[in-house]
Protein backbone atom coordinates (compact mmCIF):
# COMPACT_ATOMS: atom_id res chain seq x y z
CA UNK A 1 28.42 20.14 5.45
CA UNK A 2 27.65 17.34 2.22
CA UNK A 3 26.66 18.98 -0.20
CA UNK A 4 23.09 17.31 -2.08
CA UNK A 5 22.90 17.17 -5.43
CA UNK A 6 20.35 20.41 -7.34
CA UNK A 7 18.38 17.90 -8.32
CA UNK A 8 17.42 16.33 -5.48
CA UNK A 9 15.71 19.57 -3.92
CA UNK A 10 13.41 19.87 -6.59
CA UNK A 11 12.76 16.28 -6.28
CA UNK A 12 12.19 16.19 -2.62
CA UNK A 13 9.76 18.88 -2.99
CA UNK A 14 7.87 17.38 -5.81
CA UNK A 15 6.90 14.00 -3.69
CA UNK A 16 9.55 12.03 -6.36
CA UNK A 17 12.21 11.93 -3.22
CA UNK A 18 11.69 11.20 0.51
CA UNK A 19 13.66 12.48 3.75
CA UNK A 20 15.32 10.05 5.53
CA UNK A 21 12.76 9.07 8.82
CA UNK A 22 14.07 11.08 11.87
CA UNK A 23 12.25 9.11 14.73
CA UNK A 24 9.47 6.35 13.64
CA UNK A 25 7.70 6.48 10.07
CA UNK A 26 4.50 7.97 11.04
CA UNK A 27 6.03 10.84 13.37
CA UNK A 28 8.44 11.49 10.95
CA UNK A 29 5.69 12.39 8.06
CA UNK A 30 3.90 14.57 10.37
CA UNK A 31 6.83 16.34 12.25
CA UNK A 32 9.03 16.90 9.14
CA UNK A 33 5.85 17.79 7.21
CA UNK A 34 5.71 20.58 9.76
CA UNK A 35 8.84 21.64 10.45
CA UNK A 36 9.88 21.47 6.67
CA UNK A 37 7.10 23.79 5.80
CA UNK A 38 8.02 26.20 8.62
CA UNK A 39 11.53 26.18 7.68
CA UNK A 40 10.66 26.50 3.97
CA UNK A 41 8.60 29.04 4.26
CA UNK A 42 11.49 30.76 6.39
CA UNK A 43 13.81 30.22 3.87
CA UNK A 44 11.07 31.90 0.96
CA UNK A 45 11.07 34.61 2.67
CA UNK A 46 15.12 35.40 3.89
CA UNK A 47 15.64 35.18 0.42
CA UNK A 48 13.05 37.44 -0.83
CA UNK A 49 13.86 39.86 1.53
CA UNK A 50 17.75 39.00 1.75
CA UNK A 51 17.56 39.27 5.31
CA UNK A 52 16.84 37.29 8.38
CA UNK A 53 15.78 40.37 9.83
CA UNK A 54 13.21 41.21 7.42
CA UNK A 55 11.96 37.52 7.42
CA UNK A 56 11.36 37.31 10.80
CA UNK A 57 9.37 40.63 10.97
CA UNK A 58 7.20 39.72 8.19
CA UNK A 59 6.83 36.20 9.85
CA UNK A 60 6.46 37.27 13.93
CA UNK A 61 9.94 35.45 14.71
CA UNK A 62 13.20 36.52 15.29
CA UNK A 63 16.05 36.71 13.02
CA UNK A 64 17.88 33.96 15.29
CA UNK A 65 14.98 31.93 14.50
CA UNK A 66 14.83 32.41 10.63
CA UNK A 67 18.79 31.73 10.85
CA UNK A 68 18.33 28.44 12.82
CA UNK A 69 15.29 27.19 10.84
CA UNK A 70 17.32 27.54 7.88
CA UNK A 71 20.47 25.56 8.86
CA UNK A 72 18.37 22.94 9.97
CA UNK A 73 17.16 22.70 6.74
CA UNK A 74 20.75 22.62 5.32
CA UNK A 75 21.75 20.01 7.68
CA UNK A 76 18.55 17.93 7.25
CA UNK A 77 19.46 17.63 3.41
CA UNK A 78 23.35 18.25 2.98
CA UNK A 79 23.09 21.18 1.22
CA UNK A 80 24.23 24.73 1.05
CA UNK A 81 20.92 27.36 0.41
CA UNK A 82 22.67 30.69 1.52
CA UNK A 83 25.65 32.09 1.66
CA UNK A 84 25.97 34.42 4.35
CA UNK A 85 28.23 37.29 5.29
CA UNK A 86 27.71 40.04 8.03
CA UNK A 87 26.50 42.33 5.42
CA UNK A 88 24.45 40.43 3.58
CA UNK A 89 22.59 36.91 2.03
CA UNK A 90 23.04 35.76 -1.41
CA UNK A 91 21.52 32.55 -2.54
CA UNK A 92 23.63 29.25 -3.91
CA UNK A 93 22.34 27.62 -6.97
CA UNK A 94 20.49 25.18 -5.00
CA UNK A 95 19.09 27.88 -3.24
CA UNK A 96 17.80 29.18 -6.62
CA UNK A 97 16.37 26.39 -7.39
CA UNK A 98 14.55 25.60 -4.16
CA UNK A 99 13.27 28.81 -4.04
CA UNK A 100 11.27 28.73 -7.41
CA UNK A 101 9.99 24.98 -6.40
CA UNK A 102 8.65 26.84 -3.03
CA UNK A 103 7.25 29.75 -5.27
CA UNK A 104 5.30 26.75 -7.36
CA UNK A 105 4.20 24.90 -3.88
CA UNK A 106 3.45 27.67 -2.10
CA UNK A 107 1.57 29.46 -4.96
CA UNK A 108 -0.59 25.69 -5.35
CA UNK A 109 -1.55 25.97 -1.68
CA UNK A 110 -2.74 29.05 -1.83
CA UNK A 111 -4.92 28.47 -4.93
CA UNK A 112 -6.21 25.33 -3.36
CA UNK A 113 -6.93 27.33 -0.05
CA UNK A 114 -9.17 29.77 -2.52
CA UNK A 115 -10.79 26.87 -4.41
CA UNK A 116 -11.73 25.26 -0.61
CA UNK A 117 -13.25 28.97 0.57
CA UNK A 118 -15.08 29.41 -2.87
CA UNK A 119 -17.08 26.07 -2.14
CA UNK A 120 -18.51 28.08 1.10
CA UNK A 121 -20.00 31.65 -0.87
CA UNK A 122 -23.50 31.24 -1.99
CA UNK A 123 -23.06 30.79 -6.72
CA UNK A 124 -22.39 34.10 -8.22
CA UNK A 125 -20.81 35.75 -10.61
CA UNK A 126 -19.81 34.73 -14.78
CA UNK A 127 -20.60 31.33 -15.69
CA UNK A 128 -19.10 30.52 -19.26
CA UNK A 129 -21.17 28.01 -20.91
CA UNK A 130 -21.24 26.48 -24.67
CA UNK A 131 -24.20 24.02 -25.72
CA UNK A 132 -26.50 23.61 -28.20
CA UNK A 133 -29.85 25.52 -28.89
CA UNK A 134 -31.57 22.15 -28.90
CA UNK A 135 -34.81 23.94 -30.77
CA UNK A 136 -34.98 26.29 -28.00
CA UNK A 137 -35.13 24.11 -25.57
CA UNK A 138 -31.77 25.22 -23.62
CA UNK A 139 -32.89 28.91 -23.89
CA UNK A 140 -35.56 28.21 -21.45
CA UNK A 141 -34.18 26.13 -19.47
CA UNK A 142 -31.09 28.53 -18.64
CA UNK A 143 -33.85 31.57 -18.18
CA UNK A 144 -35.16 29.30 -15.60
CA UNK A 145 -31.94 28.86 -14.35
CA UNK A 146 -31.61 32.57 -14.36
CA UNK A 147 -34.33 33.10 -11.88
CA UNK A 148 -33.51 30.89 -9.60
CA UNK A 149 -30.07 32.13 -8.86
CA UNK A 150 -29.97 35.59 -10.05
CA UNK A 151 -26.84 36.02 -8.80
CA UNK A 152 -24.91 33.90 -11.53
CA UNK A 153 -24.26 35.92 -14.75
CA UNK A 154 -24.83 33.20 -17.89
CA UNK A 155 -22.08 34.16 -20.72
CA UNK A 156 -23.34 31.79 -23.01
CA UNK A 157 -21.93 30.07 -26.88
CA UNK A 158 -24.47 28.11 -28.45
CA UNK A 159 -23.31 25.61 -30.92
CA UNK A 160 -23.96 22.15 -32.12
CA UNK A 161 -20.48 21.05 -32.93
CA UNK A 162 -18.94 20.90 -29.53
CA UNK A 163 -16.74 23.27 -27.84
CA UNK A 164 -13.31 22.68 -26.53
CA UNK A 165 -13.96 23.11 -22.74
CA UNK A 166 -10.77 23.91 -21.54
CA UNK A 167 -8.91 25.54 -25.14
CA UNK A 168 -12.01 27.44 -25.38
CA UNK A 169 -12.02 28.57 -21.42
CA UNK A 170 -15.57 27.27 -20.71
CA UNK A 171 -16.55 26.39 -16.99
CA UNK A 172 -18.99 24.23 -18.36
CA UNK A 173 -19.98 22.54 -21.60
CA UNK A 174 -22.85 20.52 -22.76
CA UNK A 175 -23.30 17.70 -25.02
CA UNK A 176 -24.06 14.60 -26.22
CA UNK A 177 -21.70 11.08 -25.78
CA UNK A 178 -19.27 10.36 -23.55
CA UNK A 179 -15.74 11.94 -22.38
CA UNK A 180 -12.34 10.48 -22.60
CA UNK A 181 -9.80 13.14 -21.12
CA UNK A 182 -8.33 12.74 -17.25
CA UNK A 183 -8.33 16.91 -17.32
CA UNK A 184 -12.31 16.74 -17.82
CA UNK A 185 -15.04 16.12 -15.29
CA UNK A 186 -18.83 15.25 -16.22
CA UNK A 187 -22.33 14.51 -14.95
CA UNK A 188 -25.27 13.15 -16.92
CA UNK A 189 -27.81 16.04 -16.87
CA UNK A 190 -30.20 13.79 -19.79
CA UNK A 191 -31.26 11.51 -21.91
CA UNK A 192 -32.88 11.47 -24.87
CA UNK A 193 -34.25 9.13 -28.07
CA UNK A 194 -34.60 10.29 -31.71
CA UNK A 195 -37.78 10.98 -33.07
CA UNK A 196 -39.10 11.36 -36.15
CA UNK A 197 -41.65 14.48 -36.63
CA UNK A 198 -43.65 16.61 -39.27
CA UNK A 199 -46.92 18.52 -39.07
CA UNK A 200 -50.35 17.43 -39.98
CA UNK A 201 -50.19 19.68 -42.96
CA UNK A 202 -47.77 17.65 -44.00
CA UNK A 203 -49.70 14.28 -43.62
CA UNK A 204 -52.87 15.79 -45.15
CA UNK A 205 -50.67 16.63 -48.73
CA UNK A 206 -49.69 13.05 -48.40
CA UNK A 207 -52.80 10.92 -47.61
CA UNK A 208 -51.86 9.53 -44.33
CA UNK A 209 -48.65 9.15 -42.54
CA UNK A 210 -46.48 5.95 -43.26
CA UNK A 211 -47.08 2.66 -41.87
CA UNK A 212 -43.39 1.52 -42.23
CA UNK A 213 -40.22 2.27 -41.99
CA UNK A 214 -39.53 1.36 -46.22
CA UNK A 215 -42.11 4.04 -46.82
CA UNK A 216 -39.94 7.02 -46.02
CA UNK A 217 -38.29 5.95 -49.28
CA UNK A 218 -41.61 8.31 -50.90
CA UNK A 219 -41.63 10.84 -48.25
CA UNK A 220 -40.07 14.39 -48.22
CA UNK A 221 -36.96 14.18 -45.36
CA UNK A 222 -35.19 16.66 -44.17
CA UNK A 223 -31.88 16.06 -42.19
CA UNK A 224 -29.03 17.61 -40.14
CA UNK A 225 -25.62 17.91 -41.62
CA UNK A 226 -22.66 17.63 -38.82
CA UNK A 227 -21.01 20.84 -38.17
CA UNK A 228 -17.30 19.05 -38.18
CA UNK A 229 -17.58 16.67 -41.49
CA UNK A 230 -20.41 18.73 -42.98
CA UNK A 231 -22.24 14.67 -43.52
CA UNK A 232 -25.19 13.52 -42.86
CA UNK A 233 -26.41 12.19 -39.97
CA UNK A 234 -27.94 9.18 -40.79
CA UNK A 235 -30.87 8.11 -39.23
CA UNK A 236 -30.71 5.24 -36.65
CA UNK A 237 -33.44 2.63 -37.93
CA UNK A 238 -33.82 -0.42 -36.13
CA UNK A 239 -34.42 -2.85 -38.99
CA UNK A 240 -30.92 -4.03 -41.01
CA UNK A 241 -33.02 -3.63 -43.92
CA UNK A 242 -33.01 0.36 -43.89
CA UNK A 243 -29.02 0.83 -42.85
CA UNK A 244 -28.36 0.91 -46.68
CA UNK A 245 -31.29 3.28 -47.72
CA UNK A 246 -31.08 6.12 -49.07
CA UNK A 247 -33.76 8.81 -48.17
CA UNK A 248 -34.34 11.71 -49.59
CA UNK A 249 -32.46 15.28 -48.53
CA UNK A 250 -35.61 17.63 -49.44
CA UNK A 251 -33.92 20.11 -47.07
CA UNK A 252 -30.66 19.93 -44.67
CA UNK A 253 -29.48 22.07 -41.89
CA UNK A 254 -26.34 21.99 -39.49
CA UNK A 255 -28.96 22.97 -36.27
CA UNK A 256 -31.89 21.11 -34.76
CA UNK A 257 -34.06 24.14 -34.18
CA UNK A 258 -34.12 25.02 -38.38
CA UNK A 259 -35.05 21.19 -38.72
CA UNK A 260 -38.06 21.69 -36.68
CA UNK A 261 -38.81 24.88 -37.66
CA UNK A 262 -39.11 23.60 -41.52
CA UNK A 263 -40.82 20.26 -40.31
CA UNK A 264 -43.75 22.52 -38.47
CA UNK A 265 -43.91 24.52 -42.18
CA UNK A 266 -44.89 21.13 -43.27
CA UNK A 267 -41.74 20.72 -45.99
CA UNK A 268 -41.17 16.59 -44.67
CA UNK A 269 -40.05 14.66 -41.95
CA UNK A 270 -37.35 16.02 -39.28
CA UNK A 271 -35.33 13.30 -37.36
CA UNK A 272 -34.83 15.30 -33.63
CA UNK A 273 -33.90 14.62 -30.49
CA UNK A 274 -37.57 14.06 -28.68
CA UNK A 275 -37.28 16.80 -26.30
CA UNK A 276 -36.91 19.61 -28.37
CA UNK A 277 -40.33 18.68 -29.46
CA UNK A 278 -42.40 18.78 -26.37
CA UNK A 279 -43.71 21.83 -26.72
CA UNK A 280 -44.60 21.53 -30.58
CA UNK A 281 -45.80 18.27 -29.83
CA UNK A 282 -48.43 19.27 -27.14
CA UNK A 283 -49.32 22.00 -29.16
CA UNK A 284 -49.97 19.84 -32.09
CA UNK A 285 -48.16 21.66 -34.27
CA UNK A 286 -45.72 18.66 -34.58
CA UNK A 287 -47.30 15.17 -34.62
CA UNK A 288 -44.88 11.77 -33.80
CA UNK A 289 -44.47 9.22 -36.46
CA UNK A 290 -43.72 5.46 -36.62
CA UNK A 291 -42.70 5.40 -32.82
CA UNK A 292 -40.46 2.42 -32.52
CA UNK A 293 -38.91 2.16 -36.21
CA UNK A 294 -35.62 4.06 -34.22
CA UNK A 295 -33.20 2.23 -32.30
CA UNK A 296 -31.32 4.83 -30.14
CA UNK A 297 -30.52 5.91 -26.38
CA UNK A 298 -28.21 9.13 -25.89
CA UNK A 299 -27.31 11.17 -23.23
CA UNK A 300 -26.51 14.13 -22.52
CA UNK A 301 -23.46 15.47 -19.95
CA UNK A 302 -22.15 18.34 -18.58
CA UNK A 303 -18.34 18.54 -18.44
CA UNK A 304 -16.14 21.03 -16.83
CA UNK A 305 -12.56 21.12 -16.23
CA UNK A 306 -11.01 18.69 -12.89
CA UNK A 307 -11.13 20.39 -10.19
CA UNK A 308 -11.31 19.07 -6.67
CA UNK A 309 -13.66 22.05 -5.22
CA UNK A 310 -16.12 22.68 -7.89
CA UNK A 311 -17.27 26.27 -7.44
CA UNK A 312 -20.69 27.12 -5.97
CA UNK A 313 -22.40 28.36 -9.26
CA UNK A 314 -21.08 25.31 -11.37
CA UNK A 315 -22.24 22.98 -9.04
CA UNK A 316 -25.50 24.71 -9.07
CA UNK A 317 -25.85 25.31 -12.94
CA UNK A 318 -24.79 20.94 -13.17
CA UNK A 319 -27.05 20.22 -9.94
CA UNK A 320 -29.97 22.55 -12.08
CA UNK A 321 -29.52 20.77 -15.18
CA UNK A 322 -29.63 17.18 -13.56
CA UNK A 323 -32.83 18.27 -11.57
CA UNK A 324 -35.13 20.25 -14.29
CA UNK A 325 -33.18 19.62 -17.46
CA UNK A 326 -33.92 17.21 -20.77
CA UNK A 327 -35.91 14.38 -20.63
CA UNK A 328 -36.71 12.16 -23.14
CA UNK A 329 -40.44 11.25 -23.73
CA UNK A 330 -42.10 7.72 -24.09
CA UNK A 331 -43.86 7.46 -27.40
CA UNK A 332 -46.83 5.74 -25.91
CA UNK A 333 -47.54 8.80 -23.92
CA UNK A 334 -47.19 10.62 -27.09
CA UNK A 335 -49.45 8.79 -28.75
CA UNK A 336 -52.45 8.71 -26.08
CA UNK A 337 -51.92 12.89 -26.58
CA UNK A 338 -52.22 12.88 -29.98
CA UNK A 339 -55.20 10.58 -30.09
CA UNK A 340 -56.81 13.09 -27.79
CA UNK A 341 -55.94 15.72 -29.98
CA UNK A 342 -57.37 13.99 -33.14
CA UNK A 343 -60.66 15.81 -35.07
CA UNK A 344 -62.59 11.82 -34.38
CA UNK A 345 -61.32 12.88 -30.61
CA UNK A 346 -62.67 16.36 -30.44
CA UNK A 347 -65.89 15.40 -32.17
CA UNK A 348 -67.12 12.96 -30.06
């Protein structure tokens, strides 16, 4: 028998290598796919059990037939697998070596075959999640999520400098911008525009609320500080006039929800994501300033790590989010609410 190089069996089993065609191309792929994965899987097991005998019990076929699949696989690829005497069956180093490739394809099709059932169960169980508070916005929206699929258990991290999905063994992590990284997955699940915000306590103390965009040069500000660089985020005006200005920092925080928290106190002017305000802003507790002075359009995305069967309660947390999740708000709607909540509204 020629003897193949080691090499080549790890190879051939890899996809890097391919078995010379036995009959015409296409019935050669599907009969040696077969066959080959018959005879490996006879050979996997003679030499995990060092017997033919054993192999063939644990596999319904006789030991003649775990002999002859073998040597067909020896004489299909010129190489020796297992040296047999009458007492026993020792493996050749290119038997070694096949048989931890098998372990590594065998163990692959097996997890694949899990992933593929998985995909069929209704979502339960842990969900690992990391995303921000967004001013408590994401708090009710996963307690919503919560009652619609009771089932799923929410183990969640909330944080505004992002999370390493798959260092930090996440299923699922949400946040702002785009991904780069072939091991990653995502979905949009938002969008949002900035908005700038600050009570009518505020306004009152100051005589009106700006008419431009240069008069925030006067006004109180208060502004997030990244969680990474520990800068200022600077706020995205739309005139080139402003990119050089300098506001003031009358208070900074490294989360959005302490932003609008001091904003609704009435200490200045918050820049914020516009849907963390809904609820302030209906409740007037918040009022919308100088709606269009902001140039801006972010997103939001779930990512997870690749997988080709998702399982059933990460494609329903992603498939929630997309459906009920953040939505950014058109400023002329906000303004026809807050006429209607103005004291020349309510009196007449």
């Amino acid at each position: 028998m020629k003897k193949g190089r080691p090499e080549d069996w790890t190879a051939l089993l890899v996809g890097k290598l391919t078995p010379k065609p036995l009959l015409t191309a296409s019935h050669s792929m599907k009969r040696c796919s077969m066959d080959s994965l018959s005879a490996l899987q006879a050979f996997v097991r003679a030499a995990e059990f060092r017997s033919f005998t054993d192999a063939g019990r644990e596999l319904r076929l006789s030991s003649s037939a775990i002999g002859k699949a073998i040597s067909r696989l020896e004489e299909r690829h010129g190489v020796r697998l297992l040296n047999r005497s009458t007492r026993s069956i020792t493996l050749t180093h290119e038997g070694q070596l096949l048989l931890e490739s098998c372990r590594r394809i065998f163990s692959e099709i097996e997890n694949v075959e899990k992933e593929f059932a998985e995909t069929k169960g209704a979502p339960k169980g842990k969900l690992r999640v990391s995303m921000p508070l967004l001013g408590g916005v994401a708090a009710s929206l996963l307690a919503r999520f919560v009652n619609e699929y009771p089932d799923v258990a929410l183990d969640v991290d909330f944080a505004e400098r992002p999370a390493e999905v798959i260092d930090g063994g996440y299923d699922v992590v949400v946040r702002a911008g785009d991904v780069d990284d072939s091991r990653l997955m995502s979905r949009r699940v938002g969008s949002y525009r900035p908005a700038l915000v600050c009570s009518p306590g505020y306004l009152a103390q100051r005589a009106g609320e700006p008419d431009r965009a240069e008069d925030l040069i006067n006004h109180a500000c208060l502004h997030l500080k990244d969680a990474a660089t520990g800068k200022l985020q600077r706020w995205p005006f739309a005139s080139p006039e402003m990119s050089d200005v300098s506001l003031q920092a009358t208070a900074v925080a490294n989360a959005t929800e302490a932003l609008i928290a001091f904003a609704e106190l009435g200490m200045g002017i918050a820049c914020v994501p516009d849907f963390t305000v809904h609820r302030q802003l209906a409740e007037g507790s918040l009022r919308r300033i100088l709606c269009g002075c902001l140039e801006h359009q972010g997103s939001l995305r779930a990512i997870w790590p690749s997988s080709r069967f998702p399982s059933p309660k990460l494609r329903a947390f992603i498939d929630f989010l997309a459906r009920r999740g953040f939505v950014s708000t058109d400023c002329a709607m906000i303004d026809r609410d807050s006429a209607k909540r103005s004291p020349e509204a309510q009196a007449a």
